[in-house]
Protein backbone atom coordinates (compact mmCIF):
# COMPACT_ATOMS: atom_id res chain seq x y z
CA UNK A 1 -54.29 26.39 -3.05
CA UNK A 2 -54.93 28.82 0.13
CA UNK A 3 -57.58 27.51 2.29
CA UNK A 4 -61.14 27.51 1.59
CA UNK A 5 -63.57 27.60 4.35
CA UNK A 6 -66.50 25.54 3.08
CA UNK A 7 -67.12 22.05 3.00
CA UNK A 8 -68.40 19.34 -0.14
CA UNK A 9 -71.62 17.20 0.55
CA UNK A 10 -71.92 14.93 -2.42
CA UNK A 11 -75.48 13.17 -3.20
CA UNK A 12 -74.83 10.31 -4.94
CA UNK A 13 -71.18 9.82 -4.31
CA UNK A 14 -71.40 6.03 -6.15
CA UNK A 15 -72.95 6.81 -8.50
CA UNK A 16 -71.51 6.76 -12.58
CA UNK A 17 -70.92 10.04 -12.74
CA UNK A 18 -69.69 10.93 -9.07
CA UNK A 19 -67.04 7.95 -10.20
CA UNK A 20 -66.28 8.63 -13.91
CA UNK A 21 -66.12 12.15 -14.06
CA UNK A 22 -66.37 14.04 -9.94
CA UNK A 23 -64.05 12.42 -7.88
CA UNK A 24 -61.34 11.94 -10.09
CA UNK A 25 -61.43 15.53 -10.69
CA UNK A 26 -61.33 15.63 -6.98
CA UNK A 27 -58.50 13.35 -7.23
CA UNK A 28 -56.63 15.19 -9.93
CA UNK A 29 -57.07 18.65 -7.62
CA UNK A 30 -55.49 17.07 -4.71
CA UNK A 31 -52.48 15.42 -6.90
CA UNK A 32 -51.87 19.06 -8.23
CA UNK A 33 -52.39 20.56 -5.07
CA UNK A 34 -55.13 22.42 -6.08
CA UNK A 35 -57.53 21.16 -3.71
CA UNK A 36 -57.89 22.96 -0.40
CA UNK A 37 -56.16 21.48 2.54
CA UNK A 38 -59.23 21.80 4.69
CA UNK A 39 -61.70 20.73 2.55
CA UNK A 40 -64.09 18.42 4.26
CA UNK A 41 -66.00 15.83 1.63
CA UNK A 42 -68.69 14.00 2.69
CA UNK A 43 -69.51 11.41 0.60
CA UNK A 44 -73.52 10.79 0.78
CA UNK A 45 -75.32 7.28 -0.12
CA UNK A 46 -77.36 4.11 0.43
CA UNK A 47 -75.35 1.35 1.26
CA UNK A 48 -74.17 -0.14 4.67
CA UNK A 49 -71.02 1.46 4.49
CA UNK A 50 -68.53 2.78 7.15
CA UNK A 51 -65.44 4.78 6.35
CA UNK A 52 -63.64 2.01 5.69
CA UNK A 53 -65.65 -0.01 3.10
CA UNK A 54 -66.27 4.02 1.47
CA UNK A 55 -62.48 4.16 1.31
CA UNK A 56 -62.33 1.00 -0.30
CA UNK A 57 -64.48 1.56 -2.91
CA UNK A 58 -62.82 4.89 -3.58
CA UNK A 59 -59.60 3.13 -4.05
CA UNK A 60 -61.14 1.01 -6.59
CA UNK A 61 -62.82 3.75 -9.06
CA UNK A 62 -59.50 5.40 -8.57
CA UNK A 63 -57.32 3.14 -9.55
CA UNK A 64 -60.02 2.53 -12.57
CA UNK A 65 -61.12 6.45 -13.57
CA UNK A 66 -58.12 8.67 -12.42
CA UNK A 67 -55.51 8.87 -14.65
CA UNK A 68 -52.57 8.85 -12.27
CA UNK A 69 -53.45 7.11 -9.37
CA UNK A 70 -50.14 6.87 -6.74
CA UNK A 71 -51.02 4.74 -3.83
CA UNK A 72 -49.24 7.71 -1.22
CA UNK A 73 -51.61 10.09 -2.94
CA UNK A 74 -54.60 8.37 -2.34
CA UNK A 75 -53.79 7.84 1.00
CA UNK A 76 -53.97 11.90 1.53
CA UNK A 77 -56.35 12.19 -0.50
CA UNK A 78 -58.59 9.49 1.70
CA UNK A 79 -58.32 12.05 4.80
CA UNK A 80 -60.62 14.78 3.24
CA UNK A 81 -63.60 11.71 2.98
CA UNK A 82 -66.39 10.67 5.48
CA UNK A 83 -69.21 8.30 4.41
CA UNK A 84 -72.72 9.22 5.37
CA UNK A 85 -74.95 6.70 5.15
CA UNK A 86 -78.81 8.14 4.28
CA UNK A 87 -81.80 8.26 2.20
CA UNK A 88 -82.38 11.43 -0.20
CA UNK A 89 -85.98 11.43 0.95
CA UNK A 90 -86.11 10.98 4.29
CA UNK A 91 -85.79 14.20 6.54
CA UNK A 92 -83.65 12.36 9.33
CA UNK A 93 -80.65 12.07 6.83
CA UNK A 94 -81.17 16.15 6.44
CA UNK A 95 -81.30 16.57 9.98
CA UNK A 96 -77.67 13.69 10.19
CA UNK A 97 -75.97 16.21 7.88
CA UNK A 98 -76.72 19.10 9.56
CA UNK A 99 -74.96 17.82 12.53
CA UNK A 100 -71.90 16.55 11.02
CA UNK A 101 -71.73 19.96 9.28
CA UNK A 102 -71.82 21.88 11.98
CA UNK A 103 -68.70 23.07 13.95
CA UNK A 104 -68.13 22.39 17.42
CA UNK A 105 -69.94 25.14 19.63
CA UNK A 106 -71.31 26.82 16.32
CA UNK A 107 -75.26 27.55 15.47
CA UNK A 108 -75.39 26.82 12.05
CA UNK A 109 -73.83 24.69 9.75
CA UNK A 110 -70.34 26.10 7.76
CA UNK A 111 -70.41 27.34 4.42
CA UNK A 112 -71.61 23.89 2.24
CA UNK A 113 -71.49 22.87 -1.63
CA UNK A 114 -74.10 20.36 -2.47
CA UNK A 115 -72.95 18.49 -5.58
CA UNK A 116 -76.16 16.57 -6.83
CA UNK A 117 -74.71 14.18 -8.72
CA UNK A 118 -78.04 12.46 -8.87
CA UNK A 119 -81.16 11.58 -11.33
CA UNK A 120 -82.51 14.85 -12.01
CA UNK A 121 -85.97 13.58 -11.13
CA UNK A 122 -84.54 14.32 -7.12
CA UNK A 123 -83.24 17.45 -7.76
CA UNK A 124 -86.04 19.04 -5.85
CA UNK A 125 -86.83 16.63 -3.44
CA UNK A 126 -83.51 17.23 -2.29
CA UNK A 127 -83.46 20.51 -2.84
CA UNK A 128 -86.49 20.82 -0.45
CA UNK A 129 -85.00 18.58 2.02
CA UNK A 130 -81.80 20.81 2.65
CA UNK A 131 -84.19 24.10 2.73
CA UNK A 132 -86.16 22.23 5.44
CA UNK A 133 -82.96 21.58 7.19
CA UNK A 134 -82.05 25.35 7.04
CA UNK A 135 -79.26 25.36 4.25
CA UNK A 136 -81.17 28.11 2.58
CA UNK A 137 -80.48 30.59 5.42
CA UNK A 138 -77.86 32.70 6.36
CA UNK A 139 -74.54 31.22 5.10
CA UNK A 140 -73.04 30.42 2.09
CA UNK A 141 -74.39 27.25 0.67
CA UNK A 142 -74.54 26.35 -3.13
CA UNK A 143 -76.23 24.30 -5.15
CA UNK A 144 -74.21 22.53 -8.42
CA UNK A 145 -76.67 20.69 -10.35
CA UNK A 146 -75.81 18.59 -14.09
CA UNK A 147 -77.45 18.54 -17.32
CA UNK A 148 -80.27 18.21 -18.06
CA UNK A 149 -82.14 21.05 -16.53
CA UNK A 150 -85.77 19.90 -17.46
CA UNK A 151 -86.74 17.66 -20.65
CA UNK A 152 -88.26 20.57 -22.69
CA UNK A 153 -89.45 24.35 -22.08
CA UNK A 154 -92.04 24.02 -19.85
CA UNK A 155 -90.33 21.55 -16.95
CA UNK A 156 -87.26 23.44 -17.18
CA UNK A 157 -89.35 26.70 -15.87
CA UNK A 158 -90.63 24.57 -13.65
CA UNK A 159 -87.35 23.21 -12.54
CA UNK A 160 -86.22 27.20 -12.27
CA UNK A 161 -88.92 27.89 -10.24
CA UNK A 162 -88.50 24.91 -7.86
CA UNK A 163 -85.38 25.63 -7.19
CA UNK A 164 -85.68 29.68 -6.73
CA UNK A 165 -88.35 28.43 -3.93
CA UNK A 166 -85.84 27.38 -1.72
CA UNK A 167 -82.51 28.92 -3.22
CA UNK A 168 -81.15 32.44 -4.79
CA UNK A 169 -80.24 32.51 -8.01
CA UNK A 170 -76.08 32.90 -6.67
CA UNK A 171 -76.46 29.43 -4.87
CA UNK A 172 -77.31 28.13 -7.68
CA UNK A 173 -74.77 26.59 -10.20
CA UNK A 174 -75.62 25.02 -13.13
CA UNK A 175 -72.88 23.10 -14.46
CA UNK A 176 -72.29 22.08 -18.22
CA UNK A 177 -68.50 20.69 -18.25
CA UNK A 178 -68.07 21.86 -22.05
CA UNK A 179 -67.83 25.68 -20.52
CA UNK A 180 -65.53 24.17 -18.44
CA UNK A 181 -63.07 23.38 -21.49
CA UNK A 182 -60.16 25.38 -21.98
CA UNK A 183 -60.44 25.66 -25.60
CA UNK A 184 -63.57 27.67 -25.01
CA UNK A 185 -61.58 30.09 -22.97
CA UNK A 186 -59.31 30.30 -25.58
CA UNK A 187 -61.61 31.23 -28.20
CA UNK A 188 -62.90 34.31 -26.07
CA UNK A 189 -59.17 35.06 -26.35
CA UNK A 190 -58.91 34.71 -30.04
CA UNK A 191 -61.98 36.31 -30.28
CA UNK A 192 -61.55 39.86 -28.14
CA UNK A 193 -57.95 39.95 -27.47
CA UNK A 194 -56.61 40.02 -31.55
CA UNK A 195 -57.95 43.06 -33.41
CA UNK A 196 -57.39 41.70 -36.98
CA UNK A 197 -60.48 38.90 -35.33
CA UNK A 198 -62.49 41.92 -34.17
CA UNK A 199 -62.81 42.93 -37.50
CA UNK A 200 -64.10 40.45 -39.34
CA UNK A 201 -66.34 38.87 -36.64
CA UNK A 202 -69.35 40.47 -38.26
CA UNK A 203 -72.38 39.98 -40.73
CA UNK A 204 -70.11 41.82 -43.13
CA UNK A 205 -67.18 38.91 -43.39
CA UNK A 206 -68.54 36.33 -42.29
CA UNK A 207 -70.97 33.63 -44.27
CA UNK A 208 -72.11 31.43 -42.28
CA UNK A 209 -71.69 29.16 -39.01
CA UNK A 210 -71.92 25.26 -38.40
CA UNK A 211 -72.29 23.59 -35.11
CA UNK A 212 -71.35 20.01 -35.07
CA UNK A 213 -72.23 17.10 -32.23
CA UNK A 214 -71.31 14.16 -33.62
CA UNK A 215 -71.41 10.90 -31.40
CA UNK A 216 -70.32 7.56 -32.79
CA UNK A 217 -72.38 5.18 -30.27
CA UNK A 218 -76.00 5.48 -29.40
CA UNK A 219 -78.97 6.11 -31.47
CA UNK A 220 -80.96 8.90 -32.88
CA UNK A 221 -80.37 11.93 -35.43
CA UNK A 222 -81.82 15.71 -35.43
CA UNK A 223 -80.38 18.95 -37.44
CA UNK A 224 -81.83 22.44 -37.72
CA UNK A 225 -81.76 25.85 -38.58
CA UNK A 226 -82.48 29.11 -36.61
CA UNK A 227 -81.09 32.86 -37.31
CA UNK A 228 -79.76 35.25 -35.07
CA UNK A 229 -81.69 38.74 -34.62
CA UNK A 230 -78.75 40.96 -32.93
CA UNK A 231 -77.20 43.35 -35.57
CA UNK A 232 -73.64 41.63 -35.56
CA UNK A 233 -75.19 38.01 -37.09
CA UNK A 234 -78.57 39.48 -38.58
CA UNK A 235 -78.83 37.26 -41.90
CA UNK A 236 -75.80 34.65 -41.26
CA UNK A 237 -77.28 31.33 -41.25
CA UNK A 238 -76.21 29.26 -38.19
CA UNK A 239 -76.80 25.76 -39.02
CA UNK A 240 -76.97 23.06 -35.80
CA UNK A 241 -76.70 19.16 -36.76
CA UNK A 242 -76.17 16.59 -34.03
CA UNK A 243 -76.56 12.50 -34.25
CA UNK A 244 -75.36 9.12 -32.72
CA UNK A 245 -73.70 6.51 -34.58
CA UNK A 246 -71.65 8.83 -36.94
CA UNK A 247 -68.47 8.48 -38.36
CA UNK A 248 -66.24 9.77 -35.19
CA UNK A 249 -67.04 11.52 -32.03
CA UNK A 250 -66.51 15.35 -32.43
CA UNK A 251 -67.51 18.68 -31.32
CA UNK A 252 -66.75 21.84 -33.84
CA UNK A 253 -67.69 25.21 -34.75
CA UNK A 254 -67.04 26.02 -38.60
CA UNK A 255 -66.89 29.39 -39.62
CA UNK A 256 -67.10 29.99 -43.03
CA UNK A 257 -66.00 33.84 -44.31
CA UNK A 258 -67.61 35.15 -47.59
CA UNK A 259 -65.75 35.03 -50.77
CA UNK A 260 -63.33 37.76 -52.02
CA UNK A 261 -65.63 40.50 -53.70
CA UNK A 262 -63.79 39.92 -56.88
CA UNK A 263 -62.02 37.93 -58.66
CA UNK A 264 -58.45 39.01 -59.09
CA UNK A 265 -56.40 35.92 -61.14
CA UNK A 266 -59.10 35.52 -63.87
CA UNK A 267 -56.36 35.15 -66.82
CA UNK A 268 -54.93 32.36 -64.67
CA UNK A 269 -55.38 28.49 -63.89
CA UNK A 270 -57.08 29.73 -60.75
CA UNK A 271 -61.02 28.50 -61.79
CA UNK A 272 -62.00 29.35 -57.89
CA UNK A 273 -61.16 30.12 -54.72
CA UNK A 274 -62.11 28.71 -51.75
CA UNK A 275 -63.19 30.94 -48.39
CA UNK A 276 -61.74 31.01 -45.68
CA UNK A 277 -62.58 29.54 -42.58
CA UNK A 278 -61.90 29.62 -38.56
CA UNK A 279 -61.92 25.40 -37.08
CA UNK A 280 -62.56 25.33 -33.85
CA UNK A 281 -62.82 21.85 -32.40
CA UNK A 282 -64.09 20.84 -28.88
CA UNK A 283 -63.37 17.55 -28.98
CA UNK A 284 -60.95 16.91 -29.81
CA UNK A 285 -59.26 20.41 -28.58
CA UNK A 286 -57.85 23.12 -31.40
CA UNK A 287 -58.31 25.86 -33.30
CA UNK A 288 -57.25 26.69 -37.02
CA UNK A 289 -57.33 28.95 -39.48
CA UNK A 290 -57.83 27.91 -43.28
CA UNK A 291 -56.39 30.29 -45.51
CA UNK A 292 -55.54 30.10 -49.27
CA UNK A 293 -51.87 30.07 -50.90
CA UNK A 294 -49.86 29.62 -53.58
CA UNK A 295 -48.89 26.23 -54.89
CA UNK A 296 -45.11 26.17 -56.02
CA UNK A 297 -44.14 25.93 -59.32
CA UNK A 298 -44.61 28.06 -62.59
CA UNK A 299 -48.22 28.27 -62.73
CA UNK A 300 -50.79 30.11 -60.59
CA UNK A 301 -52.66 27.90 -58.50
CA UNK A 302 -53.87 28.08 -55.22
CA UNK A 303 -54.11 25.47 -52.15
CA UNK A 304 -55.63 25.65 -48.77
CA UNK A 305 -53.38 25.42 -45.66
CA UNK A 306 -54.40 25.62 -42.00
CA UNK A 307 -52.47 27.77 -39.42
CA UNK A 308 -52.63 26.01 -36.04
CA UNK A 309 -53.64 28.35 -33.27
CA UNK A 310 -53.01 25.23 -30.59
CA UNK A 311 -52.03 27.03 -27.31
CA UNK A 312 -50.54 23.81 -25.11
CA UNK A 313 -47.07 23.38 -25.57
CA UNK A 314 -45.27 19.63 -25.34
CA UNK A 315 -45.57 18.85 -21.63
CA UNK A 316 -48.05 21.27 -20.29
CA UNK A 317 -51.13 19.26 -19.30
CA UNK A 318 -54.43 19.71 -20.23
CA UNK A 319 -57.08 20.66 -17.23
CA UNK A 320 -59.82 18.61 -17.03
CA UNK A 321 -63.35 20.97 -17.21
CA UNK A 322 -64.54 19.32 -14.04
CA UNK A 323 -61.31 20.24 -12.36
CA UNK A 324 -61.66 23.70 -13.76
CA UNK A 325 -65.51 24.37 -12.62
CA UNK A 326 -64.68 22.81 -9.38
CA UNK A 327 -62.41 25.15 -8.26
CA UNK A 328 -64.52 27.79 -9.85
CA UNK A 329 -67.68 26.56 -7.22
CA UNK A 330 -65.35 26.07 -4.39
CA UNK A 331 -64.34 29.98 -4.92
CA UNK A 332 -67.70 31.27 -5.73
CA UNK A 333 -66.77 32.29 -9.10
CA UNK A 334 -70.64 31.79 -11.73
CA UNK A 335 -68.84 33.29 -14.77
CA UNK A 336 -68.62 29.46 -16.29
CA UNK A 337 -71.62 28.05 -15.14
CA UNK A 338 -75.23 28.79 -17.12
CA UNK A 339 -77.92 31.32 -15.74
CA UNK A 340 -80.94 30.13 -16.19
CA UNK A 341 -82.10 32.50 -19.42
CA UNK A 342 -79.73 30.69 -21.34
CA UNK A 343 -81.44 27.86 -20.51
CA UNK A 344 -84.65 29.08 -21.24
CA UNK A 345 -83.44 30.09 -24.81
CA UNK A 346 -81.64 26.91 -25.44
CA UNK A 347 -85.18 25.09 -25.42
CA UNK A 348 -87.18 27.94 -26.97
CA UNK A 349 -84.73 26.84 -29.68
CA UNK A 350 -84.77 23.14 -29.79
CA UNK A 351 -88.11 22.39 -27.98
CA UNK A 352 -90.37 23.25 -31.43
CA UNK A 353 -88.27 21.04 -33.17
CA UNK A 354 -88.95 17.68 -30.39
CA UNK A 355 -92.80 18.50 -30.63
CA UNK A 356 -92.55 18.52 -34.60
CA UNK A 357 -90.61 14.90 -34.18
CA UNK A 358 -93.74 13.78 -31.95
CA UNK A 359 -95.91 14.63 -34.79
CA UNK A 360 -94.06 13.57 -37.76
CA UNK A 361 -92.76 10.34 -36.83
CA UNK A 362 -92.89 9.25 -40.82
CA UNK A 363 -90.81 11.73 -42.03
CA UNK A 364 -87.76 11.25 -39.95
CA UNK A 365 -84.63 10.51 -41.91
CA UNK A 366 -82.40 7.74 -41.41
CA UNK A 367 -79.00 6.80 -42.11
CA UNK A 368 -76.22 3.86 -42.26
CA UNK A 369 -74.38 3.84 -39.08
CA UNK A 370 -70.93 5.25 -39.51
CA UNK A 371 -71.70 7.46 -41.21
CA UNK A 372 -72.03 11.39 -41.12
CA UNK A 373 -75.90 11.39 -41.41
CA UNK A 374 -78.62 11.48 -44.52
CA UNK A 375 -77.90 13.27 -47.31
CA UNK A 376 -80.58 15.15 -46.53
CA UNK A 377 -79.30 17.26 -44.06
CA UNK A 378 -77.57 19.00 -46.78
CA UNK A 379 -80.61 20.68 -47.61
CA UNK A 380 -81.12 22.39 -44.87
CA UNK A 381 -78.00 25.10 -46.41
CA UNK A 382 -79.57 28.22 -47.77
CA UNK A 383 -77.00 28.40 -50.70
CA UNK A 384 -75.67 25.53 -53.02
CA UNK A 385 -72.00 26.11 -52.09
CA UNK A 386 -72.45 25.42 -48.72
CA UNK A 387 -71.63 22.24 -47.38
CA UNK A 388 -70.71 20.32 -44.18
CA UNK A 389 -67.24 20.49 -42.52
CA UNK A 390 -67.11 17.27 -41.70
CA UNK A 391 -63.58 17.16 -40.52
CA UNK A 392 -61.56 20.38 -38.58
């Protein structure tokens, strides 16, 4: 990768997800070369450490997280670190980075990232702390801050206005690693780049949509309903179900497409036949197509079959989404990360349905764990033919 004149501050650098999930994407960059070859990490937290002990520890969650750790590669990868031992509250730490991040004979600091890879209960604390410090002035510094952006509508305006106190909007990058999956780039493909897709990808064709988060470990269930108002979707039901301790982990959109306005084999064996539907998975990765055919043999029946719209062939590697959105904040580029209105929809959406939990405690639904939720949730379907895709 050509060079990239900014450096990488994390907060929180031992932290579970600085270890799990940022720097072996780090890691990953630098094994692919992707990583710029002046890119200056440093590596901010708590403990006693000196460069030494940091790069020992690194080792460690390396050879643990990264998935193909090579000692000669982590010894390159070692020379982009520096440890920086400080407190996220205390202004002297601010006023410590400010010094190591400042070039030789410069003014100001260089062009910064701040990865908060912290609770979000100091992302403004520290967000104040750098303005204080003067990394809200001229430069280029950016913000990358995780999930969750507030716990319901009102602290995430809150947490929007906060942050606009000290930082523009295009510092600010809010990350959400399933934007970061290829899979989701692929659909915008599918979606704008086939015109047979353009054409159906309307009110007219298609029946409805299910969104699926399914978690096998943890605790807790919630599904709901809500419509879209643009003319496109006006009148297709969208219906959302997520839950822990389900049958298998998965992430899916379902598209279901209307039937056939007729029905053309009625002096046949053919009784019904199915819609069609567009499986897109996001865990795990790929996208199908269910169409009907003909079953051989004498008599007319019909079968589904799924056309695989996979895009990897064998041997091309997947890219993580961290790796992805990294690159995509080291070169400035938003158009995967979330603006803040989306945000602000996303709990006008789910917030009303948390406050009606809170008040109806008695009427929330259990269900056996391993499985794929109450029967109830089937309810929630406007039409008696509709049912959950439980599998794509």
């Amino acid at each position: 990768m050509s060079n990239c004149n900014c450096q990488f501050v994390i907060f929180g650098a031992t932290g579970d997800l600085a270890c799990k999930k940022l720097l072996p994407a780090l890691y990953h960059l630098h094994c692919a070369s992707r990583m710029p070859d002046e890119l200056r990490i440093l590596a901010f937290g708590r403990r006693p450490w000196d460069d030494k002990a940091w790069q020992e520890f690194l080792q460690e969650q390396m050879e643990t997280y990264a998935s193909n750790y090579h000692a000669d590669h982590f010894a390159d990868f070692c020379k982009h670190f520096e440890y920086v031992r400080g407190e996220i509250h205390e202004p002297e730490s601010y006023a410590k980075l400010s010094s190591l991040l400042t070039p030789e004979g410069a003014e100001k600091p260089a062009d910064t990232i701040f990865y908060l890879a912290i609770r979000p209960a100091d992302f403004i604390p520290v967000v104040q702390r750098l303005s204080e410090a003067g990394f809200n002035q001229d430069g280029d510094y950016r913000i990358v801050i995780e999930k969750p952006f507030g716990d319901d509508l009102e602290s995430a305006v809150q947490l929007n206005e906060q942050l606009h106190r000290h930082f523009r909007e295009d510092q600010i990058y809010r990350i959400d690693h399933y934007l970061g999956k290829e899979i989701v780039q692929n659909l915008l493909v599918f979606r704008f780049a086939n015109l047979p897709i353009e054409a159906v990808w309307n009110r007219n064709y298609i029946d409805h949509v299910q969104i699926t988060v399914a978690e096998d470990i943890g605790i807790e269930n919630r599904a709901g309903y809500y419509d879209q108002d643009n003319w496109r979707w006006r009148g297709v039901p969208f219906y959302l179900r997520t839950g822990k301790r389900l049958t298998a982990k998965s992430s899916s959109v379902a598209i279901r497409f209307r039937h056939t306005p007729q029905q053309l084999f009625r002096e046949t064996s053919i009784e019904r036949i199915e819609p069609n539907w567009i499986l897109l998975s996001l865990e795990p990765e790929s996208l199908k197509i269910e169409i009907q055919i003909k079953e051989p043999g004498l008599e007319m029946r019909v079968r589904p079959v799924q056309l695989n719209a996979s895009y990897r062939k064998d041997g091309e590697q997947e890219l993580d989404a961290y790796e992805a959105l990294l690159l995509d904040v080291m070169q400035g580029d938003k158009a995967l990360f979330i603006r803040f209105d989306e945000v602000e929809w996303a709990w006008r959406v789910v917030d009303p349905i948390i406050k009606s939990w809170g008040r109806e405690t008695d009427y929330i639904l259990t269900y056996p764990a391993g499985s794929w939720g109450p029967d109830e949730a089937t309810r929630i379907m406007d039409k008696e033919d509709h049912y959950w895709r439980n599998q794509t």
